[in-house]
N, C-alpha and C. Protein backbone atom coordinates (compact mmCIF):
# COMPACT_ATOMS: atom_id res chain seq x y z
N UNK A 1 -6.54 5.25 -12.54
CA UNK A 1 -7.09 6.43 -11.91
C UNK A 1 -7.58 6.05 -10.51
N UNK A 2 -7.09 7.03 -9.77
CA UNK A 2 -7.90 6.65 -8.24
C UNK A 2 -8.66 7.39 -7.93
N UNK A 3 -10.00 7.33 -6.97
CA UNK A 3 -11.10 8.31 -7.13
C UNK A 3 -11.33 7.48 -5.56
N UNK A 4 -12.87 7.98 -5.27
CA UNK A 4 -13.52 7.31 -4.35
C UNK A 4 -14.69 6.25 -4.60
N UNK A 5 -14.62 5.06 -3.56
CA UNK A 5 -15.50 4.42 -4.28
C UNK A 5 -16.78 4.61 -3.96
N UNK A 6 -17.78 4.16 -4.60
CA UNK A 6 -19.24 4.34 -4.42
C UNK A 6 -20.20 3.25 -3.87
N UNK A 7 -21.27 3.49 -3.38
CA UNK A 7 -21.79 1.88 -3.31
C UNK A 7 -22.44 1.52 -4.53
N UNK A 8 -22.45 1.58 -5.80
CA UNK A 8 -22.19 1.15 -6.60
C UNK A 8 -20.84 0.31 -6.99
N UNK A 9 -19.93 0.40 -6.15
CA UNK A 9 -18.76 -0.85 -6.58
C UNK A 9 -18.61 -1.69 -5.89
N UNK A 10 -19.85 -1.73 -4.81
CA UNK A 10 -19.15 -2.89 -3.43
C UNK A 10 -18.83 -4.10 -4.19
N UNK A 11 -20.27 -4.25 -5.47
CA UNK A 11 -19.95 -6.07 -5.84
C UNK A 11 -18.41 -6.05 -6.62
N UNK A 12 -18.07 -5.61 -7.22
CA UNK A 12 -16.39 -5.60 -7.86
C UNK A 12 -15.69 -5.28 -6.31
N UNK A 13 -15.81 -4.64 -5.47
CA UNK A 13 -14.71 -4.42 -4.63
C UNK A 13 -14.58 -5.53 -3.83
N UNK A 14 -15.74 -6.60 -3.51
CA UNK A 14 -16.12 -7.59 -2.45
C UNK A 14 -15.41 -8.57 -3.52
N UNK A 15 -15.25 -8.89 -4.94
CA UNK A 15 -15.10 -9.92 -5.54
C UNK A 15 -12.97 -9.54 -5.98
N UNK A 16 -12.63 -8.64 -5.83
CA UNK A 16 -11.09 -8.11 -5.81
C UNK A 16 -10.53 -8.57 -4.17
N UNK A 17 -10.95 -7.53 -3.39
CA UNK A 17 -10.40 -7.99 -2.13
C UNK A 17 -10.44 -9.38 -2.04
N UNK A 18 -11.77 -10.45 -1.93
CA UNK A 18 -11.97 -11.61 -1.50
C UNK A 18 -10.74 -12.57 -2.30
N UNK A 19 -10.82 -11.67 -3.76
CA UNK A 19 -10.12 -12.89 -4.83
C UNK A 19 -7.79 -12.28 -4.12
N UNK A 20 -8.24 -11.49 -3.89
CA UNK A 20 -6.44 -11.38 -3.60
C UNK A 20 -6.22 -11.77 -2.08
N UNK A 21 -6.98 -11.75 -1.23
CA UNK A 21 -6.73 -12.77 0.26
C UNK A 21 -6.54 -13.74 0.27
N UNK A 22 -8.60 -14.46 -0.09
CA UNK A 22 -8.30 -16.11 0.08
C UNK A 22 -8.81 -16.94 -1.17
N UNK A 23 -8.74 -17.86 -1.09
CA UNK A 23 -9.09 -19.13 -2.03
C UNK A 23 -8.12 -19.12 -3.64
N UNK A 24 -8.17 -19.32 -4.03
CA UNK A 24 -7.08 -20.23 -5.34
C UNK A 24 -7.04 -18.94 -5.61
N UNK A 25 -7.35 -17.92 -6.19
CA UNK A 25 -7.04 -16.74 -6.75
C UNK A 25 -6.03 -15.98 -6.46
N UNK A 26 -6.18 -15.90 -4.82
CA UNK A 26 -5.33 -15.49 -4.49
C UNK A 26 -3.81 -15.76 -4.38
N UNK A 27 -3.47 -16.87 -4.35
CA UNK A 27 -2.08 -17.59 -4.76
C UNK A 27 -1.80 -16.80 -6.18
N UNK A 28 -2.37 -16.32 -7.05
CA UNK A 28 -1.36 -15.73 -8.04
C UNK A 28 -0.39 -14.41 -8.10
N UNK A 29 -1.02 -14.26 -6.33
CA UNK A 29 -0.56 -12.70 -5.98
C UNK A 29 0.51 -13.11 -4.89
N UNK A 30 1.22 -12.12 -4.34
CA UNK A 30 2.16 -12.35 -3.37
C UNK A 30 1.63 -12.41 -1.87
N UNK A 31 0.15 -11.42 -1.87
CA UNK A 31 -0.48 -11.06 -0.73
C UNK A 31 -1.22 -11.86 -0.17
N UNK A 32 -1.16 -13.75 -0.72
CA UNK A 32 -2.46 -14.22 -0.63
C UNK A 32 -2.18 -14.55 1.49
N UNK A 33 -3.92 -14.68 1.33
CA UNK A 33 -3.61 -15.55 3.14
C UNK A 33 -4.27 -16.65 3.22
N UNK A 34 -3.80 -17.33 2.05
CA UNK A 34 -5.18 -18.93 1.60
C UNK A 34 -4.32 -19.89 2.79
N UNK A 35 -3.34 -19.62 2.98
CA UNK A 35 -2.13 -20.74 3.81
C UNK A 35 -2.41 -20.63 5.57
N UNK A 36 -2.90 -19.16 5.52
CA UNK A 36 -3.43 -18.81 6.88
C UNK A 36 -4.90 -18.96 7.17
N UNK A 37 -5.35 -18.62 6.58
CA UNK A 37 -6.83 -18.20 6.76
C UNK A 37 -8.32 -18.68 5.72
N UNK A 38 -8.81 -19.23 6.08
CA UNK A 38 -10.62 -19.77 4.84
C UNK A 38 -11.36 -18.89 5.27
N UNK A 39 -12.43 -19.06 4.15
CA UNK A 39 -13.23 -17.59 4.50
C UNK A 39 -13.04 -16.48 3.69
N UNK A 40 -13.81 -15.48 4.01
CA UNK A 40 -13.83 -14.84 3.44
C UNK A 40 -12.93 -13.57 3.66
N UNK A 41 -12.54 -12.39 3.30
CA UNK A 41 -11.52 -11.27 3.74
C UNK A 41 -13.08 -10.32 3.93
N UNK A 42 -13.79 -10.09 2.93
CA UNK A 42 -14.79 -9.22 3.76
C UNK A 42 -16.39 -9.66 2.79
N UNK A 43 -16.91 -8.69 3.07
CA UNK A 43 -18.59 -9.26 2.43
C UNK A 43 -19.14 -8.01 2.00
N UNK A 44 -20.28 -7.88 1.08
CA UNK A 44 -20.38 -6.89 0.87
C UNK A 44 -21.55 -5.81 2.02
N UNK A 45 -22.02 -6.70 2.94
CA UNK A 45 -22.58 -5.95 4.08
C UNK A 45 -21.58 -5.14 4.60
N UNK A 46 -20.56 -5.84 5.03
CA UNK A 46 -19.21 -5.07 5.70
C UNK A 46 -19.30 -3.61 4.89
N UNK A 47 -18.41 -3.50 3.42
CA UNK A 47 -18.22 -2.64 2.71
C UNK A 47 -19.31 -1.62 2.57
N UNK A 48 -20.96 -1.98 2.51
CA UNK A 48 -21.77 -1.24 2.55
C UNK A 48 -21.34 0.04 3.81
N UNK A 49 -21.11 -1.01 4.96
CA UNK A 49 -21.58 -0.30 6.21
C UNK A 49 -19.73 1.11 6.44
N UNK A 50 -18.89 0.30 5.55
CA UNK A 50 -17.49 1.34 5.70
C UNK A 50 -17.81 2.40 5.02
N UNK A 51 -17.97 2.33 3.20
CA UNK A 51 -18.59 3.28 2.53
C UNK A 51 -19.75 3.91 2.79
N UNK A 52 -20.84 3.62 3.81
CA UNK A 52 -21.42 5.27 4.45
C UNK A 52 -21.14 5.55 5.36
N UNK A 53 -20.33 5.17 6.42
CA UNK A 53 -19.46 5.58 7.57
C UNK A 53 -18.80 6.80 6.93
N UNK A 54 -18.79 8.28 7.43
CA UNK A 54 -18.38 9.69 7.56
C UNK A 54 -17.13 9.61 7.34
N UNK A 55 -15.95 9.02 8.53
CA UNK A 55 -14.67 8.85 8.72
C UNK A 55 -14.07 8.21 8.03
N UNK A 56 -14.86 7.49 6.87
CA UNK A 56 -14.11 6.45 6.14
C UNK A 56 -13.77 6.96 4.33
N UNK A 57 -12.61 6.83 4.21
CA UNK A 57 -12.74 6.93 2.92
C UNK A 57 -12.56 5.96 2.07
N UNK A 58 -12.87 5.21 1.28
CA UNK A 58 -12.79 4.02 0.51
C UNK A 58 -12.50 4.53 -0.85
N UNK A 59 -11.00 4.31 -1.55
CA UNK A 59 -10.57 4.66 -2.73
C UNK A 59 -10.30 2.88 -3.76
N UNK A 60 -11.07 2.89 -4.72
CA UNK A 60 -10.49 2.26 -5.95
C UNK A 60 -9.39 2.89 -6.95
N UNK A 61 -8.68 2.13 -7.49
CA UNK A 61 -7.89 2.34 -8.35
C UNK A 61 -8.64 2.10 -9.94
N UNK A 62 -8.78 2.04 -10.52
CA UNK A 62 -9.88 1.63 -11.95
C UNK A 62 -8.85 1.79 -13.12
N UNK A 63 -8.70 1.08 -13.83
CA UNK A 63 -7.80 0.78 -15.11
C UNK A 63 -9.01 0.52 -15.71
N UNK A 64 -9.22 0.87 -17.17
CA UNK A 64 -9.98 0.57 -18.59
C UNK A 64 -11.58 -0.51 -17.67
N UNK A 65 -12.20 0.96 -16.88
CA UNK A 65 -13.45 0.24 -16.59
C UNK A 65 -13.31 -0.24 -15.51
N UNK A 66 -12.46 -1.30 -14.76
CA UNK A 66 -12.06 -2.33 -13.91
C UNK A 66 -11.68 -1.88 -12.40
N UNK A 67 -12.39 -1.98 -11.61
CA UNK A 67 -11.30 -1.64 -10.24
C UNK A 67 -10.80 -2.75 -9.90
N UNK A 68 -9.18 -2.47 -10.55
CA UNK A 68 -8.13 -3.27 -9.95
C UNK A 68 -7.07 -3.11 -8.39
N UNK A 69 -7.73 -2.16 -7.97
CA UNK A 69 -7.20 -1.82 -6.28
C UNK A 69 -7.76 -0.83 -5.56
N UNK A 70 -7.39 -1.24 -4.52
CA UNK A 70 -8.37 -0.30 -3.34
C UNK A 70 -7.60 -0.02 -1.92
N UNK A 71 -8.25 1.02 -1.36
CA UNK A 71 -7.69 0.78 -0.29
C UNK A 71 -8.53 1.59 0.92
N UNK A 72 -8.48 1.00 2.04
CA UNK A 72 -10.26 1.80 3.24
C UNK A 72 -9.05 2.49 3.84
N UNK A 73 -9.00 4.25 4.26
CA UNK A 73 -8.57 5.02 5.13
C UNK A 73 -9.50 5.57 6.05
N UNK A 74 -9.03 5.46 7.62
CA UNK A 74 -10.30 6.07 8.56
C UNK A 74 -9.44 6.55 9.57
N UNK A 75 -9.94 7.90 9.37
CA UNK A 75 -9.59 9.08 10.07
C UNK A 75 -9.72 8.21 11.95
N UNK A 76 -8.87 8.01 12.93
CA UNK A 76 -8.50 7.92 13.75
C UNK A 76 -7.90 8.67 14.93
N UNK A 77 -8.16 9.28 15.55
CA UNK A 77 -8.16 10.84 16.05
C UNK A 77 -7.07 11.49 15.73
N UNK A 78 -5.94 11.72 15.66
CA UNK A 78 -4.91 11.91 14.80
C UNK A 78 -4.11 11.45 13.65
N UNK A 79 -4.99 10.14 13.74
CA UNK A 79 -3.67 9.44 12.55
C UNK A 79 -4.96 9.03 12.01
N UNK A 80 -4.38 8.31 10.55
CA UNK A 80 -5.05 7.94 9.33
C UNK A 80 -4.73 6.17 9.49
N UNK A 81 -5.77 5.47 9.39
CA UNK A 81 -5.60 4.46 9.84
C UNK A 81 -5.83 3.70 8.26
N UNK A 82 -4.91 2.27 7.74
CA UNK A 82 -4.88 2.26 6.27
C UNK A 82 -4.88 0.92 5.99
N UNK A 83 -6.06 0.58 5.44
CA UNK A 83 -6.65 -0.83 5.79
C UNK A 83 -7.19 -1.29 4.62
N UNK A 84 -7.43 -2.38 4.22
CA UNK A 84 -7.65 -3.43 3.01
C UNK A 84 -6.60 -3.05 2.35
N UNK A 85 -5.37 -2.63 1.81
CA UNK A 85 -4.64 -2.06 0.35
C UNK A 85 -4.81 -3.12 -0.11
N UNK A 86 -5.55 -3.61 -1.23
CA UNK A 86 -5.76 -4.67 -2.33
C UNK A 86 -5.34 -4.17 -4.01
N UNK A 87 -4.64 -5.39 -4.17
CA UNK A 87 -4.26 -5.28 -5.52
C UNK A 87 -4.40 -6.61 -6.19
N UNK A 88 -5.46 -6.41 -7.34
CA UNK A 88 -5.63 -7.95 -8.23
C UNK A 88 -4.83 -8.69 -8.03
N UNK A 89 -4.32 -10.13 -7.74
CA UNK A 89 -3.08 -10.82 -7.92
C UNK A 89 -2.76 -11.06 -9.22
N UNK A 90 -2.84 -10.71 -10.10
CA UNK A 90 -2.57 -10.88 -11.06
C UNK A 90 -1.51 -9.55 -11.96
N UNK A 91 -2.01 -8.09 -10.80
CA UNK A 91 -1.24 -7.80 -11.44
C UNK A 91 -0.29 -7.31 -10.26
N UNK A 92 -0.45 -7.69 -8.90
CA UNK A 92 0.92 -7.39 -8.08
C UNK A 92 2.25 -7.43 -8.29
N UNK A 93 2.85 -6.29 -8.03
CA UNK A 93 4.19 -6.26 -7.94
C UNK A 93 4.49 -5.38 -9.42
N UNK A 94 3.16 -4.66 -9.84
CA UNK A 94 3.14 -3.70 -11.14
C UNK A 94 3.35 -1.82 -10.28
N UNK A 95 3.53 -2.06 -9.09
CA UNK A 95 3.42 -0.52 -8.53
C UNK A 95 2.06 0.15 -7.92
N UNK A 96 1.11 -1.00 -8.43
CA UNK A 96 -0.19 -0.16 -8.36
C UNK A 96 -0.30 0.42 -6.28
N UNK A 97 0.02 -0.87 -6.05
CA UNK A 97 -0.01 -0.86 -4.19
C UNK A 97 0.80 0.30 -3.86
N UNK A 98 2.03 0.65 -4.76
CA UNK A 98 2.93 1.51 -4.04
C UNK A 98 1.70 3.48 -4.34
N UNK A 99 1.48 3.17 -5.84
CA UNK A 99 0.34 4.29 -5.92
C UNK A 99 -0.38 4.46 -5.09
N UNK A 100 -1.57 3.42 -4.24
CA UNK A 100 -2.22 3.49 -3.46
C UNK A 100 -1.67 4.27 -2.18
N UNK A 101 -0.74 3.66 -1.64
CA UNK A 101 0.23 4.30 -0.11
C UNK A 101 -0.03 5.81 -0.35
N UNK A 102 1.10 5.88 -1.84
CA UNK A 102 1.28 7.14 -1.92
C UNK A 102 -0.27 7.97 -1.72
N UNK A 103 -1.79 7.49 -2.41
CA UNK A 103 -2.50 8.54 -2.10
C UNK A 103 -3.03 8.70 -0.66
N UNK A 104 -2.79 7.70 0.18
CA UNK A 104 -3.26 7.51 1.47
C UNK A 104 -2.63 8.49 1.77
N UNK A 105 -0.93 8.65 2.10
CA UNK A 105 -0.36 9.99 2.12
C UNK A 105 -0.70 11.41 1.84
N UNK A 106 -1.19 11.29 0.67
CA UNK A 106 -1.68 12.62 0.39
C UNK A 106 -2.86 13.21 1.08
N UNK A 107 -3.76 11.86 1.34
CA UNK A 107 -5.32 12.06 1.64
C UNK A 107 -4.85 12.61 3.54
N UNK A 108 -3.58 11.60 4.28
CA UNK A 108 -3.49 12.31 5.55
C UNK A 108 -3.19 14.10 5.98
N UNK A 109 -2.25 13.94 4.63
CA UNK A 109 -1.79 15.36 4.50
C UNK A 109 -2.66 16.47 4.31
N UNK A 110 -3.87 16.07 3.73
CA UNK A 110 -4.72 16.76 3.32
C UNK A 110 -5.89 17.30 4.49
N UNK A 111 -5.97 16.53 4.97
CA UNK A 111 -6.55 16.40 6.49
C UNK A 111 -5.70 17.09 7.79
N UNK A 112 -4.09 16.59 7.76
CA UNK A 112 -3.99 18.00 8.63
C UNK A 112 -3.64 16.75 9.17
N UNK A 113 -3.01 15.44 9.21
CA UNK A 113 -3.12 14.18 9.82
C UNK A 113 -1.12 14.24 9.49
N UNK A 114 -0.35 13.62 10.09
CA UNK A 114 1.01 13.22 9.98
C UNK A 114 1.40 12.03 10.39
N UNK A 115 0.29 11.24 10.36
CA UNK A 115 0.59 9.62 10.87
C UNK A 115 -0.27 8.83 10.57
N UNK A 116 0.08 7.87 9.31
CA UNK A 116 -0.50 6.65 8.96
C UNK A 116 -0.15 5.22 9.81
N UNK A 117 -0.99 4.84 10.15
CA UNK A 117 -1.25 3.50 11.33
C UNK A 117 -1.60 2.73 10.15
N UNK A 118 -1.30 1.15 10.50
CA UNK A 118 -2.18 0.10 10.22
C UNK A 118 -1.56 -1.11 11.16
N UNK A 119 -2.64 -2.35 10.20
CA UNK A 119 -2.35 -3.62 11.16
C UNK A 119 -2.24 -4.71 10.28
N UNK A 120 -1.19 -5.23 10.52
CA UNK A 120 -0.60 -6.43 9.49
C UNK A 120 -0.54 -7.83 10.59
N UNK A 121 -0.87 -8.99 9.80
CA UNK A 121 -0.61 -10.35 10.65
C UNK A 121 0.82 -10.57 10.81
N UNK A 122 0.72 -10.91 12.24
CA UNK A 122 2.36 -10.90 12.67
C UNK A 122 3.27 -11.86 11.74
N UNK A 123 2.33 -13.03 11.27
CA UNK A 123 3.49 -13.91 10.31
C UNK A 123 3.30 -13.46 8.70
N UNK A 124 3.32 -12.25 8.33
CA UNK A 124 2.96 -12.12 6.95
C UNK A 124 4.03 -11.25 6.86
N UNK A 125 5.86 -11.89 6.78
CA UNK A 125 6.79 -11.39 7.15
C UNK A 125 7.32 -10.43 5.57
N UNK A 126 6.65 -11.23 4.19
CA UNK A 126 6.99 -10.60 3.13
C UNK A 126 6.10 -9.00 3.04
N UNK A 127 5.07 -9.10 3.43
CA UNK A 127 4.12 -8.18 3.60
C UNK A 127 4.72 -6.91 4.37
N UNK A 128 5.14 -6.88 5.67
CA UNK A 128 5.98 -6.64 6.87
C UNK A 128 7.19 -5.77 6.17
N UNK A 129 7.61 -6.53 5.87
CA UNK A 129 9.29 -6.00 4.66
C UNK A 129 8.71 -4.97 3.79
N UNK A 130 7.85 -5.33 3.21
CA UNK A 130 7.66 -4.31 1.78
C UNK A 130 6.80 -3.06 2.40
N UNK A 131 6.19 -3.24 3.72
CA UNK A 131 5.40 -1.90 3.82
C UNK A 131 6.95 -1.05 5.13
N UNK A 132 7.71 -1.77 5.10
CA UNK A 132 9.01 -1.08 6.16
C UNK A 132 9.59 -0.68 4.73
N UNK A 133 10.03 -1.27 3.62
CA UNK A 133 10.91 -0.61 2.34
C UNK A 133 9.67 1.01 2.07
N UNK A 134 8.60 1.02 2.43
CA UNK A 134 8.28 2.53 2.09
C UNK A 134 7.79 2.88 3.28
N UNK A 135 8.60 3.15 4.18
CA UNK A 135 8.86 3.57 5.21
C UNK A 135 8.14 3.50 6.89
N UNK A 136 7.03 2.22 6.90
CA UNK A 136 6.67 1.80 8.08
C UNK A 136 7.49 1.16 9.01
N UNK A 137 7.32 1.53 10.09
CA UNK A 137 7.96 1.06 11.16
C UNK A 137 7.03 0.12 11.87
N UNK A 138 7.60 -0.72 12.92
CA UNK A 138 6.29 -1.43 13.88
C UNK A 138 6.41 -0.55 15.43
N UNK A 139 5.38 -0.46 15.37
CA UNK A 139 5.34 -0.01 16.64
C UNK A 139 5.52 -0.30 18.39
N UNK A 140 5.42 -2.15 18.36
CA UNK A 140 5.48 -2.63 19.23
C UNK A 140 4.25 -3.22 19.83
N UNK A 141 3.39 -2.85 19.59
CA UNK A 141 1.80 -2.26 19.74
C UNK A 141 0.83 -4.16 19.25
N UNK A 142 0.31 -4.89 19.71
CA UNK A 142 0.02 -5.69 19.42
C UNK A 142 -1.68 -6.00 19.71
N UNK A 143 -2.03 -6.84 19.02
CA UNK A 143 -3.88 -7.35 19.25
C UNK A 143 -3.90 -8.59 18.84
N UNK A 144 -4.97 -9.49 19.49
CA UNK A 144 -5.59 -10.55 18.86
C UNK A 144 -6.13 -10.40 17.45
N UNK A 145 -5.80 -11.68 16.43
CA UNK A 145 -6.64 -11.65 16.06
C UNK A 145 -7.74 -12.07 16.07
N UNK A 146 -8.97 -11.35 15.34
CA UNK A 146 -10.53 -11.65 15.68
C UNK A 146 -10.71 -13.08 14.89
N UNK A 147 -11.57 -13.91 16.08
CA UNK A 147 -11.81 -14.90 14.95
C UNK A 147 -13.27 -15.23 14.73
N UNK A 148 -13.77 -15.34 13.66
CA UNK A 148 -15.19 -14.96 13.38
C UNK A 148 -15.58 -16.22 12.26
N UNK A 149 -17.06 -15.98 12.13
CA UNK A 149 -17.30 -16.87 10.84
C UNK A 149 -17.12 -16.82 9.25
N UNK A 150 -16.07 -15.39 9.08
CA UNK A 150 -15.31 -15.22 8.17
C UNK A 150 -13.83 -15.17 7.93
N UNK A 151 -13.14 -15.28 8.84
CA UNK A 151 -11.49 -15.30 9.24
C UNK A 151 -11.31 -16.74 10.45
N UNK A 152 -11.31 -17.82 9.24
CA UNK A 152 -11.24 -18.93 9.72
C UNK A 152 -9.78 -18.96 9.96
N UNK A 153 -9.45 -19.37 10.84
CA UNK A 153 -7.88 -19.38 11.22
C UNK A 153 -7.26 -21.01 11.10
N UNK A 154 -6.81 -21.75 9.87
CA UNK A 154 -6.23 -22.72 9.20
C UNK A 154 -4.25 -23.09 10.12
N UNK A 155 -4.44 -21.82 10.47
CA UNK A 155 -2.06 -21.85 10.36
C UNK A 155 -2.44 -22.45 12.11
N UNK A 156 -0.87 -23.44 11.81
CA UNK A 156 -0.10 -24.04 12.75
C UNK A 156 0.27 -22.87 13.85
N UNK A 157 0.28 -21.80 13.36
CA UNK A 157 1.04 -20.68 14.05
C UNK A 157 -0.20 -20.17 14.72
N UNK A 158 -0.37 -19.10 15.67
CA UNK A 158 -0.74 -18.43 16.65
C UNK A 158 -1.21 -16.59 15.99
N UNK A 159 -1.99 -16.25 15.46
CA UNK A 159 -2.08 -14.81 14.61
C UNK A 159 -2.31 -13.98 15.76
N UNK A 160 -2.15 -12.55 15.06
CA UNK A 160 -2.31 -11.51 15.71
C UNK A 160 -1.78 -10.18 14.57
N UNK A 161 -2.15 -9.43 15.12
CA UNK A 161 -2.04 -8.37 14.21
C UNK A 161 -0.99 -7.61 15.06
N UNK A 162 0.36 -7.18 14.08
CA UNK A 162 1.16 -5.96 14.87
C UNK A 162 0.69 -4.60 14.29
N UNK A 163 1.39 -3.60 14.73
CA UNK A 163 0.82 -2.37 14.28
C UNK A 163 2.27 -1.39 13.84
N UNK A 164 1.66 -1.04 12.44
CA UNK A 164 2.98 -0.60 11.61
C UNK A 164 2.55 1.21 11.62
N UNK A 165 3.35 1.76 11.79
CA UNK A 165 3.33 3.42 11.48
C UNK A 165 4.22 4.04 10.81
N UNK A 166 3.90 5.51 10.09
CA UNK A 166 4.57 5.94 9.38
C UNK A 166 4.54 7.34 9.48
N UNK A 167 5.54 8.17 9.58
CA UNK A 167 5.36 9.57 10.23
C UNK A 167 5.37 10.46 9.13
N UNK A 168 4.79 11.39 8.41
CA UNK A 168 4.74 12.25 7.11
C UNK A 168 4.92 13.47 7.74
């Protein structure tokens, strides 16, 4: 079931996201960025401060009790901007991520919005593929990535975030 989340779930949502990015957990999923990145993916100050932000909508997915996925949408002056999609690694590659898209979709549509934005690391080429197979494009559109005392940057390679869109 997908709903909205509450701040009542930051501690499950801070301990899902963190566990499908980085550290050993995440290797059981396809999405991990333990090879790129130490640290943390977010904290639960962060999440506090998205979930009472107005523009933001923060949806869990919840199976038998559990939020096993999520995903932060923020209204962006025309477009719907579509950020964390997390899915347990354990059970990726079950559809749940493709559910999620789909309600981001609905939630733009609903709003009166016809363009979902986001931002993917330029070398996260499996990632890249699977959000172009449901229908993102890149835009061309490029940024640094931020580097902070939670997005420790580990890779040989050079990051940055491209920017993927999708027209509804």
């Amino acid at each position: 079931m997908i709903t909205k989340a509450t701040l009542q779930d930051i501690p499950a949502l801070t301990t899902l996201i963190n566990s499908a990015y980085r550290g050993e957990t995440s290797k059981k999923g396809w999405t991990t960025e333990a090879h790129l990145l130490e640290g943390k993916r977010t904290t639960e100050e962060e999440l506090k401060e998205i979930i009472q932000d107005p523009k933001n909508t923060f949806l869990k997915f919840t199976e038998n009790d559990k939020i096993i996925g999520s995903v932060l949408l923020v209204v962006k002056e025309h477009q719907l901007y579509v950020g964390m999609l997390t899915v347990s690694p354990e059970l990726q590659n079950s559809g749940i991520g493709k559910k999620m898209l789909a309600e981001a979709e609905n939630h733009a549509n609903a709003l009166g919005l016809s363009t979902l934005i986001m931002t993917v690391v330029s070398v996260r080429s499996e990632l890249i593929a699977w959000y172009k197979r449901h229908g993102y494009v890149q835009t061309g559109e490029r940024e640094p990535f931020p580097s902070s005392d939670i997005h420790i940057n580990i890779s040989n390679e050079p990051l940055e975030f491209i920017y993927l869109e999708k027209k509804i």
